[in-house]
N, C-alpha and C. Protein backbone atom coordinates (compact mmCIF):
# COMPACT_ATOMS: atom_id res chain seq x y z
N UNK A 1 21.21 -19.21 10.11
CA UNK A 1 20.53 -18.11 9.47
C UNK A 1 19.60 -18.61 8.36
N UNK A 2 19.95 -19.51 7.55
CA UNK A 2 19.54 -20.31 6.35
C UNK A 2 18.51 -20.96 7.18
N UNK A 3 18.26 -21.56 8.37
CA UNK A 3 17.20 -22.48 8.47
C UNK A 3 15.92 -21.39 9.26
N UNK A 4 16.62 -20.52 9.84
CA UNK A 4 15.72 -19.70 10.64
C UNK A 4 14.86 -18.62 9.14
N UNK A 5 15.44 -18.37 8.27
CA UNK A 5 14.76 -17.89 6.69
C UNK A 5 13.85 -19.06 6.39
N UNK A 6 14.27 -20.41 6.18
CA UNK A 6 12.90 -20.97 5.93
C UNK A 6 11.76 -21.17 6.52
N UNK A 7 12.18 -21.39 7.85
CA UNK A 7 11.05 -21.24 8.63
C UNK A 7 10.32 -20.32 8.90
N UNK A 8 10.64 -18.90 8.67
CA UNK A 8 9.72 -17.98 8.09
C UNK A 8 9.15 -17.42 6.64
N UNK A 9 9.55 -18.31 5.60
CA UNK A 9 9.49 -18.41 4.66
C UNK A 9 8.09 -18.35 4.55
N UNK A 10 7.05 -19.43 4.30
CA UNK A 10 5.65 -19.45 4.74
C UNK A 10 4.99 -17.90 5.37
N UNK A 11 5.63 -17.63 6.48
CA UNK A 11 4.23 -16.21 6.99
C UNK A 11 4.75 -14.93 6.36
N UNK A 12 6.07 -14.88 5.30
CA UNK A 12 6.51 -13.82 4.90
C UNK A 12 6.13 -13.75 3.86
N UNK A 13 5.93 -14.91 2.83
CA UNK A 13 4.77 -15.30 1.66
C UNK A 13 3.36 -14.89 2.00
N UNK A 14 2.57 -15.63 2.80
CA UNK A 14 1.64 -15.19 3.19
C UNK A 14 0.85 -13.67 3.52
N UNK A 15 1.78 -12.69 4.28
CA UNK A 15 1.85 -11.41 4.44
C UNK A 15 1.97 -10.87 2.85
N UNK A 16 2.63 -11.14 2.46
CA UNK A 16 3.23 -10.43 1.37
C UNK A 16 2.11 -10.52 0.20
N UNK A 17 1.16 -11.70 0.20
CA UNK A 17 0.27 -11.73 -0.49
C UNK A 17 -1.10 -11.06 -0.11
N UNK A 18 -1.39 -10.90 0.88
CA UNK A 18 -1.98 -10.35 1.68
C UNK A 18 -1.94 -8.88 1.53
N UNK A 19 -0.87 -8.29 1.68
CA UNK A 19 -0.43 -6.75 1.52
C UNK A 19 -0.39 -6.47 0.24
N UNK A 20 -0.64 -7.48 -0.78
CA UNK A 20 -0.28 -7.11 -2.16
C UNK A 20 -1.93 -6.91 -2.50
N UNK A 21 -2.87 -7.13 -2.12
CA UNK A 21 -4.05 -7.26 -2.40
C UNK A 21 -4.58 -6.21 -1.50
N UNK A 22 -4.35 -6.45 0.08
CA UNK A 22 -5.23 -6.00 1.28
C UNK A 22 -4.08 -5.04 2.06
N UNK A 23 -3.64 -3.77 2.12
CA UNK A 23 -2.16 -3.96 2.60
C UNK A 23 -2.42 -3.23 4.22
N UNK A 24 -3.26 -2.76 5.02
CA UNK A 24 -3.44 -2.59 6.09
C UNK A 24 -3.71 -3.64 7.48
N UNK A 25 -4.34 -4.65 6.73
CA UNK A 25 -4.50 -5.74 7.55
C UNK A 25 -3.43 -6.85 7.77
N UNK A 26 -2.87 -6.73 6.39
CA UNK A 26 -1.24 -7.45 6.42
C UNK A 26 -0.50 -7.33 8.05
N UNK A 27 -0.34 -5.93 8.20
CA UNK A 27 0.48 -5.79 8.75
C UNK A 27 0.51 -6.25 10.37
N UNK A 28 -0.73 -6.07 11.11
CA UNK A 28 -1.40 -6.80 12.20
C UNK A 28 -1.38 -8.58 12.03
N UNK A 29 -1.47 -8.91 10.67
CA UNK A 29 -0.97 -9.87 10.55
C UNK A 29 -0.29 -10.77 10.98
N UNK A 30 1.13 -10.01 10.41
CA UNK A 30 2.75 -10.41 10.13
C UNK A 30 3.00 -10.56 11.54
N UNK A 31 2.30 -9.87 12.31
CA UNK A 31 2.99 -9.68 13.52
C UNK A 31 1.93 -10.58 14.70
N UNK A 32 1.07 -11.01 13.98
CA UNK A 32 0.33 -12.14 14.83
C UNK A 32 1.69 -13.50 14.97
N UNK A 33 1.69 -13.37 13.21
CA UNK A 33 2.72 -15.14 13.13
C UNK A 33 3.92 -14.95 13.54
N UNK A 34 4.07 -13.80 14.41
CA UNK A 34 5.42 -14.15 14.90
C UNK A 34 6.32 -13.14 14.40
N UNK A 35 6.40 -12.66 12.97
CA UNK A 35 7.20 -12.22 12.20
C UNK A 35 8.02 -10.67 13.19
N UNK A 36 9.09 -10.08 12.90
CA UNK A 36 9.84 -9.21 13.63
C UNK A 36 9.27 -8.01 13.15
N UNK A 37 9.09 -6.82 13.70
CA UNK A 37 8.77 -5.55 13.19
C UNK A 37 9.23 -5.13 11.63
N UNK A 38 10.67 -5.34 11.70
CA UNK A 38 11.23 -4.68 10.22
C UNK A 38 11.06 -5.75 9.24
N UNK A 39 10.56 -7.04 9.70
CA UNK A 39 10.27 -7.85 8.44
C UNK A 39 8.62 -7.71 8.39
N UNK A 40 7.91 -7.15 9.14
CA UNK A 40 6.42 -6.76 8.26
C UNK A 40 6.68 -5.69 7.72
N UNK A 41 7.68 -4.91 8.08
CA UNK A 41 7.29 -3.25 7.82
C UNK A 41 7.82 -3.57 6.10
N UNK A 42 9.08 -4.02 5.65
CA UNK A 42 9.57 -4.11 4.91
C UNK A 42 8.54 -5.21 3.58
N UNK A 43 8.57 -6.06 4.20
CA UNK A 43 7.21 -7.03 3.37
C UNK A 43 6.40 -6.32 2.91
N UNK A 44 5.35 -5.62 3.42
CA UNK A 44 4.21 -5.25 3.64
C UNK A 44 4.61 -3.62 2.41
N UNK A 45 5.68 -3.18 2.91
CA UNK A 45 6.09 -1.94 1.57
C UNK A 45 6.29 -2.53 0.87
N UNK A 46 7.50 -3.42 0.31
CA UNK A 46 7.81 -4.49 -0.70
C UNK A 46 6.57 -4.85 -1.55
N UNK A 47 5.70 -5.48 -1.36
CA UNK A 47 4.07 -6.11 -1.52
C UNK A 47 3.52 -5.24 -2.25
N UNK A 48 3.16 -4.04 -2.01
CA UNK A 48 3.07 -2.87 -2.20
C UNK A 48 3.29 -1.92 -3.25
N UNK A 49 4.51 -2.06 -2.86
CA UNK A 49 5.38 -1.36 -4.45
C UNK A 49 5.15 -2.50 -5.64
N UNK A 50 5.54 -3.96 -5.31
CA UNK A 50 5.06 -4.26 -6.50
C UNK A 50 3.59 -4.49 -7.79
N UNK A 51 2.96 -4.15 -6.57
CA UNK A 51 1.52 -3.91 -6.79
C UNK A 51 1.55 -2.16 -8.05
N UNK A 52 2.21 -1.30 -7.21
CA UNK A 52 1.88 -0.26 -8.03
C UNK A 52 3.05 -0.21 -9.31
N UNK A 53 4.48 -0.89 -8.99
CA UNK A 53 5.07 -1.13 -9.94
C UNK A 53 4.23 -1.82 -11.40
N UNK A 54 3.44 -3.03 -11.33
CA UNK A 54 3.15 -3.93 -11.92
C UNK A 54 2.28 -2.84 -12.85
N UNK A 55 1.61 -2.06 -12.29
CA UNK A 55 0.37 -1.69 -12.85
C UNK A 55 1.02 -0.10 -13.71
N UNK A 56 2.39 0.28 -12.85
CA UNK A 56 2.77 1.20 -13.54
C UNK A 56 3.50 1.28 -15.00
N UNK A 57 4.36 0.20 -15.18
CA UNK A 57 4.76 -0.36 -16.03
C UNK A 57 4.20 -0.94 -17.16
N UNK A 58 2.78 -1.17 -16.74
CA UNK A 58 1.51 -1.67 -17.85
C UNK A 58 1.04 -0.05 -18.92
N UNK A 59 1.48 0.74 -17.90
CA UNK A 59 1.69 2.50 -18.24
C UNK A 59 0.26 2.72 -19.21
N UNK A 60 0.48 2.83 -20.46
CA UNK A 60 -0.46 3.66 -21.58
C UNK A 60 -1.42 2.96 -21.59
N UNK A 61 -1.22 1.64 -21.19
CA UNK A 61 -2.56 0.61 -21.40
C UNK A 61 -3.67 0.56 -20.37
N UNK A 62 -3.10 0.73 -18.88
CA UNK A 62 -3.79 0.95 -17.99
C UNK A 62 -4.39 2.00 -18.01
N UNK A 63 -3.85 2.73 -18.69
CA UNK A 63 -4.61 4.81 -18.50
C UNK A 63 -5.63 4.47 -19.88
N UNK A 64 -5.54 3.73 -20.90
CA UNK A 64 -6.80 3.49 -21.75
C UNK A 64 -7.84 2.53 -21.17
N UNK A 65 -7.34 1.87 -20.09
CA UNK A 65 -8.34 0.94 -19.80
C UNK A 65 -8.96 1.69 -18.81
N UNK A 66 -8.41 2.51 -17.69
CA UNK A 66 -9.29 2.77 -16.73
C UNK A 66 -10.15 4.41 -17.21
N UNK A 67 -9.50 4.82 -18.48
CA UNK A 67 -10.57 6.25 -19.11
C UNK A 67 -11.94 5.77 -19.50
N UNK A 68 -11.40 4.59 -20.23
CA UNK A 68 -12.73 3.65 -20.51
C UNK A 68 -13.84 3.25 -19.74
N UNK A 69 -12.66 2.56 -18.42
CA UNK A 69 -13.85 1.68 -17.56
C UNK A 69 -14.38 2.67 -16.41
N UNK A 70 -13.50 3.64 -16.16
CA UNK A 70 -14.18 4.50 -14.72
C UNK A 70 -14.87 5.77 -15.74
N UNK A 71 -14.02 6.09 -17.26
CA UNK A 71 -14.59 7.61 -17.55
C UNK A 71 -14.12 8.87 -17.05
N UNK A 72 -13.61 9.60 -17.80
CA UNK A 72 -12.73 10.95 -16.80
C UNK A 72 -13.82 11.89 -15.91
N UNK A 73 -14.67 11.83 -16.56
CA UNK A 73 -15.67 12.50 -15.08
C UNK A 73 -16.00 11.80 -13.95
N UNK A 74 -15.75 10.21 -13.93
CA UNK A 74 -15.69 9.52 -12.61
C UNK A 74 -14.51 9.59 -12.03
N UNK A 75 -13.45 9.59 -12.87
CA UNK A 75 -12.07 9.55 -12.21
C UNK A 75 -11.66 11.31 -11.76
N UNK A 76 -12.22 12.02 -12.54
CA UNK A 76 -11.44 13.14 -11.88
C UNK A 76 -13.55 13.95 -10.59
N UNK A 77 -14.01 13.37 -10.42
CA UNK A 77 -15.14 13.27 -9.06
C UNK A 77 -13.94 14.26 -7.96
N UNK A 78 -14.83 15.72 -8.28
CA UNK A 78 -13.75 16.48 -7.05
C UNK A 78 -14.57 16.36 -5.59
N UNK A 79 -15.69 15.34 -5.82
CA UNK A 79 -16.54 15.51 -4.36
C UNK A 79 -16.20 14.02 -3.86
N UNK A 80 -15.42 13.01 -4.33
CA UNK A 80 -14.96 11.88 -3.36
C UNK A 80 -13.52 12.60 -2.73
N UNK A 81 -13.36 11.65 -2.06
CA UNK A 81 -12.04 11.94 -0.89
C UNK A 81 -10.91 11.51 -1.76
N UNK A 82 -10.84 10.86 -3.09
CA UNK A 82 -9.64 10.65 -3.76
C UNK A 82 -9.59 11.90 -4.65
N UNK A 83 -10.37 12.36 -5.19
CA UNK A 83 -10.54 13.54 -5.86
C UNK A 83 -9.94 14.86 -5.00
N UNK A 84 -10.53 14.74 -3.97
CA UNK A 84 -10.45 16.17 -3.25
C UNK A 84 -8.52 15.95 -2.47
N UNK A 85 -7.89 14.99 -2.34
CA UNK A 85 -6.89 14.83 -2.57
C UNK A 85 -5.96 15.43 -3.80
N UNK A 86 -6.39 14.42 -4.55
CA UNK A 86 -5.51 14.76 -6.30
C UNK A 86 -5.67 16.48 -6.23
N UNK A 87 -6.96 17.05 -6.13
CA UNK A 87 -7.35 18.04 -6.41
C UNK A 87 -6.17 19.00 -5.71
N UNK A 88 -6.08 19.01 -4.23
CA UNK A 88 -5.45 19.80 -3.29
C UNK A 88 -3.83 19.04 -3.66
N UNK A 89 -3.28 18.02 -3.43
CA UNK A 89 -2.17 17.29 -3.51
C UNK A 89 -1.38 16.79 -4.45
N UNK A 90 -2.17 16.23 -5.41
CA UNK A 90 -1.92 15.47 -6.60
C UNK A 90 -0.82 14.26 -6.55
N UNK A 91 0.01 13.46 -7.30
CA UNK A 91 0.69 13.10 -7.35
C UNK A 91 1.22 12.78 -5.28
N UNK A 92 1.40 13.42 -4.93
CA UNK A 92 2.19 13.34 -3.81
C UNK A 92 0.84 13.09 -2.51
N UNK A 93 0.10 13.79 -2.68
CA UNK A 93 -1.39 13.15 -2.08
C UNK A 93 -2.30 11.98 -2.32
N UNK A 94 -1.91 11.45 -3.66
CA UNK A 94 -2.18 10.48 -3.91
C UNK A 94 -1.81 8.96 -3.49
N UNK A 95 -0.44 9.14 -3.66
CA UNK A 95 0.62 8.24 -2.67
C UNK A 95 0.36 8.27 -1.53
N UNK A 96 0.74 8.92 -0.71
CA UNK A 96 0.35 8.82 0.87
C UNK A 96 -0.79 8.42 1.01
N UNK A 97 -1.78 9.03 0.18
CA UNK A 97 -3.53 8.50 0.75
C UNK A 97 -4.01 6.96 0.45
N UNK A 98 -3.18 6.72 -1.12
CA UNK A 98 -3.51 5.27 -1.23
C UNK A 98 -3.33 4.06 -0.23
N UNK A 99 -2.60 3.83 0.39
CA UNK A 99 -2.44 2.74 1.04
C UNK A 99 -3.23 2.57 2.21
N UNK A 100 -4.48 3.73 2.33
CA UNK A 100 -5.04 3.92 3.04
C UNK A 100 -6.44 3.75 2.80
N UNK A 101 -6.56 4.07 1.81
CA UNK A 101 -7.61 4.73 0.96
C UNK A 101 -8.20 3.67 0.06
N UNK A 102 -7.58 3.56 -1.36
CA UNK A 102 -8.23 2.57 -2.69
C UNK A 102 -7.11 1.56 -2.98
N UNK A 103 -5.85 1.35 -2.16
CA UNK A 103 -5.12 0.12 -2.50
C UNK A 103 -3.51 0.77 -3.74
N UNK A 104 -2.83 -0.21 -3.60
CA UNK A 104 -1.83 -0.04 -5.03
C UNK A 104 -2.60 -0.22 -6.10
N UNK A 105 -2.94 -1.07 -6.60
CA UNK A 105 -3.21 -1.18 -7.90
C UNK A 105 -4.25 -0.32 -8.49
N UNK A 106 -5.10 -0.24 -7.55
CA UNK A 106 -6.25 1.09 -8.10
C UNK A 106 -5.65 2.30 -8.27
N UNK A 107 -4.91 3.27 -6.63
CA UNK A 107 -4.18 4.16 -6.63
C UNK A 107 -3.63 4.46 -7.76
N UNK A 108 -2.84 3.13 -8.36
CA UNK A 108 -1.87 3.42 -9.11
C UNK A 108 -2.45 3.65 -10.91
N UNK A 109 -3.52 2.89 -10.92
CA UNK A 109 -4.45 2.99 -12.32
C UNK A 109 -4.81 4.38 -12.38
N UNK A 110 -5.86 4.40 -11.26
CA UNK A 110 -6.33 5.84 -11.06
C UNK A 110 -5.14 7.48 -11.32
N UNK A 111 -3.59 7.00 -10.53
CA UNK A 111 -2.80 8.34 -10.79
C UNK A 111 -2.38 8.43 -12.37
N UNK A 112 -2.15 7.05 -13.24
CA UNK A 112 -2.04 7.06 -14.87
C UNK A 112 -3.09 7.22 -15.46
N UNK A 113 -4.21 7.43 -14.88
CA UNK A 113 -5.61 7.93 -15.21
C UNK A 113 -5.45 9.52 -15.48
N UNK A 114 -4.98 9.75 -14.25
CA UNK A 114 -5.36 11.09 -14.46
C UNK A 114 -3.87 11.75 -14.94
N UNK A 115 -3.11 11.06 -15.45
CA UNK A 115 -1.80 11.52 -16.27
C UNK A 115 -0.51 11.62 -15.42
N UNK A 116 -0.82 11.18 -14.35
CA UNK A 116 0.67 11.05 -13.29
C UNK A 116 1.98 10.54 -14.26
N UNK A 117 2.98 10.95 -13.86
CA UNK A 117 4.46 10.50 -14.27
C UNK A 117 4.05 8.98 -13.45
N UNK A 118 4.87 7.98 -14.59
CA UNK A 118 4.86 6.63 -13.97
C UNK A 118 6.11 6.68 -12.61
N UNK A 119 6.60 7.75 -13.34
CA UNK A 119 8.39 6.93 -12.52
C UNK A 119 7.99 7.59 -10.98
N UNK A 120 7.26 9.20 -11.24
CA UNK A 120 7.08 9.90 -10.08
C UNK A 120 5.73 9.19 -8.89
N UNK A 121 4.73 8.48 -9.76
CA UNK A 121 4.06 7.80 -9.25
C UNK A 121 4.21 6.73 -8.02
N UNK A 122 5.49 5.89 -8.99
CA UNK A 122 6.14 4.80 -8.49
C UNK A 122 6.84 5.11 -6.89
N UNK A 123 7.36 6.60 -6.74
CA UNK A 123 8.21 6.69 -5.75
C UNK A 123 7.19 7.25 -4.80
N UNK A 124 6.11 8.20 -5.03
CA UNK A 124 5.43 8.75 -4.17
C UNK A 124 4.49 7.21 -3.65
N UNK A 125 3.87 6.30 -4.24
CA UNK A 125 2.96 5.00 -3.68
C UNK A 125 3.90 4.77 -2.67
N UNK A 126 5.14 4.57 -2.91
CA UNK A 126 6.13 3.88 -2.33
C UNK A 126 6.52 3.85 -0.80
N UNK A 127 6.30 5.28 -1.21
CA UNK A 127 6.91 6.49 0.27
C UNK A 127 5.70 6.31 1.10
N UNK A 128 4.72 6.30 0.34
CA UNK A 128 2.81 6.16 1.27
C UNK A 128 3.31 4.89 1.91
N UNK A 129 3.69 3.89 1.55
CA UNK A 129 3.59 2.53 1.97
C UNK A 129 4.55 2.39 3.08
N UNK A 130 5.79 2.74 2.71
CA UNK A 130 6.48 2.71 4.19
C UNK A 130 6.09 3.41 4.81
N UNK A 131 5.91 4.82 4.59
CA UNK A 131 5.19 5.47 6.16
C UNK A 131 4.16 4.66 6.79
N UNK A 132 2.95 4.66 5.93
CA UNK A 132 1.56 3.69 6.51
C UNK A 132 2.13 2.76 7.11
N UNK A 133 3.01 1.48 6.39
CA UNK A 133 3.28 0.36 6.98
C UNK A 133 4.53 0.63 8.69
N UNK A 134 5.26 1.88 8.42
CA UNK A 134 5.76 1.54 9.62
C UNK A 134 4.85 2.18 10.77
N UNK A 135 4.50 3.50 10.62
CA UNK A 135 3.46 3.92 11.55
C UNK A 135 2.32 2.88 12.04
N UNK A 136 1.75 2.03 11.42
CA UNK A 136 0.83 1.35 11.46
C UNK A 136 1.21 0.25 12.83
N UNK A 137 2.37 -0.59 12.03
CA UNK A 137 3.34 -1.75 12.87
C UNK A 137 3.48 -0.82 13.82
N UNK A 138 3.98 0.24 14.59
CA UNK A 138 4.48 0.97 15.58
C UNK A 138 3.08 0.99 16.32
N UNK A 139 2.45 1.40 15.76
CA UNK A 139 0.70 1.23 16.88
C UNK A 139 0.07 0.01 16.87
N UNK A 140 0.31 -0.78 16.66
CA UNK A 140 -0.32 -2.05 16.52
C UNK A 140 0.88 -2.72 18.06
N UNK A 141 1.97 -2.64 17.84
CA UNK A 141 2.79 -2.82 18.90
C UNK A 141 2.78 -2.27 19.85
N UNK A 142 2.60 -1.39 19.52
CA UNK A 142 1.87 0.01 21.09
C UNK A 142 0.55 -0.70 22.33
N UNK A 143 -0.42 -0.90 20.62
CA UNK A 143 -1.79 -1.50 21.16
C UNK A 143 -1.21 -3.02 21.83
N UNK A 144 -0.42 -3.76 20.99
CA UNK A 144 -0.35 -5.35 22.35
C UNK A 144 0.31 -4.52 23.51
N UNK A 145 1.36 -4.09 24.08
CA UNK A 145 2.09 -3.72 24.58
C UNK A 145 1.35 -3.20 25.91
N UNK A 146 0.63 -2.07 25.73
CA UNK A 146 -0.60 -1.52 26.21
C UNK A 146 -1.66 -2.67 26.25
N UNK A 147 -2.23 -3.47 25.86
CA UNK A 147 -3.33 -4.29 26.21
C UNK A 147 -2.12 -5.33 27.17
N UNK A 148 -1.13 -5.84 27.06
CA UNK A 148 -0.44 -7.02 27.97
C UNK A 148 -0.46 -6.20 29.50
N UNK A 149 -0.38 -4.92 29.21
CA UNK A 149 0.14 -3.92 30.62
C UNK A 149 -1.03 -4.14 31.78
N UNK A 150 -2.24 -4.02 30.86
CA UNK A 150 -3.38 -4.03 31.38
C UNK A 150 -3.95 -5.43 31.71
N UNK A 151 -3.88 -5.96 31.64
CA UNK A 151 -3.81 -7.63 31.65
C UNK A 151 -3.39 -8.00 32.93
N UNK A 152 -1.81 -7.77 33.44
CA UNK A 152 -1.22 -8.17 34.23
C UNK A 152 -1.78 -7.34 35.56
């Protein structure tokens, strides 16, 4: 068990850095190098959360830095697709849409921007990320599965 962990040690690092920055492409990834379904799905949320953890926890400082650097009339923009989210959804639309949308760490600036609960923040990114990440892995496996069918 111990030697079969290191040897995936490397593409579970890799993914994980990947998803912490980029987290949609991760996941097509993970599953190029081999890696098992529930270890991208899990990575790739993992990655993720700590991305919006990191930035949530930075809390009062991040919400002065990004009033500053985006401006509350850029951040609260009810005519972009993150706006018209927050607007209709808030908090709970925000999560789901990020991991799709502007990433953890923005998502997560952007919801202490506009005054989100950190803790409630933290769980709704969270919940976006495993859904995205397992739905995602589930069609991506669909798509080889379906392209090998056709092949043969």
């Amino acid at each position: 068990m111990t030697d079969n962990l290191i040897t995936v040690l490397p593409q579970i690092a890799s993914i994980f850095g990947l998803a912490f920055f980029y987290f949609w492409p991760a996941i097509p990834a993970g599953l190029a190098l081999g890696l098992p379904p529930l270890v991208v799905v899990l990575t790739t949320s993992l990655s993720y959360a700590c991305g919006v953890a990191l930035v949530t926890l930075l809390g009062e400082r991040v919400r002065t830095w990004a009033v500053r650097r985006l401006g509350r009339a850029a951040a609260l923009n009810p005519e972009s697709l993150v706006g018209r989210i927050w607007g209709r959804f808030g908090v709970i639309g925000l999560g789901l849409a990020a991991p799709m949308t502007i990433g953890s760490q923005a998502g997560a600036a952007l919801g202490i921007a506009l005054g989100a609960p950190s803790r409630r923040l933290f769980v709704w990114m969270g919940v976006g990320a495993l859904a995205w990440s397992t739905l995602l892995t589930v069609l991506v496996l669909l798509g080889v599965v379906g392209a090998q069918t056709v092949m043969r």
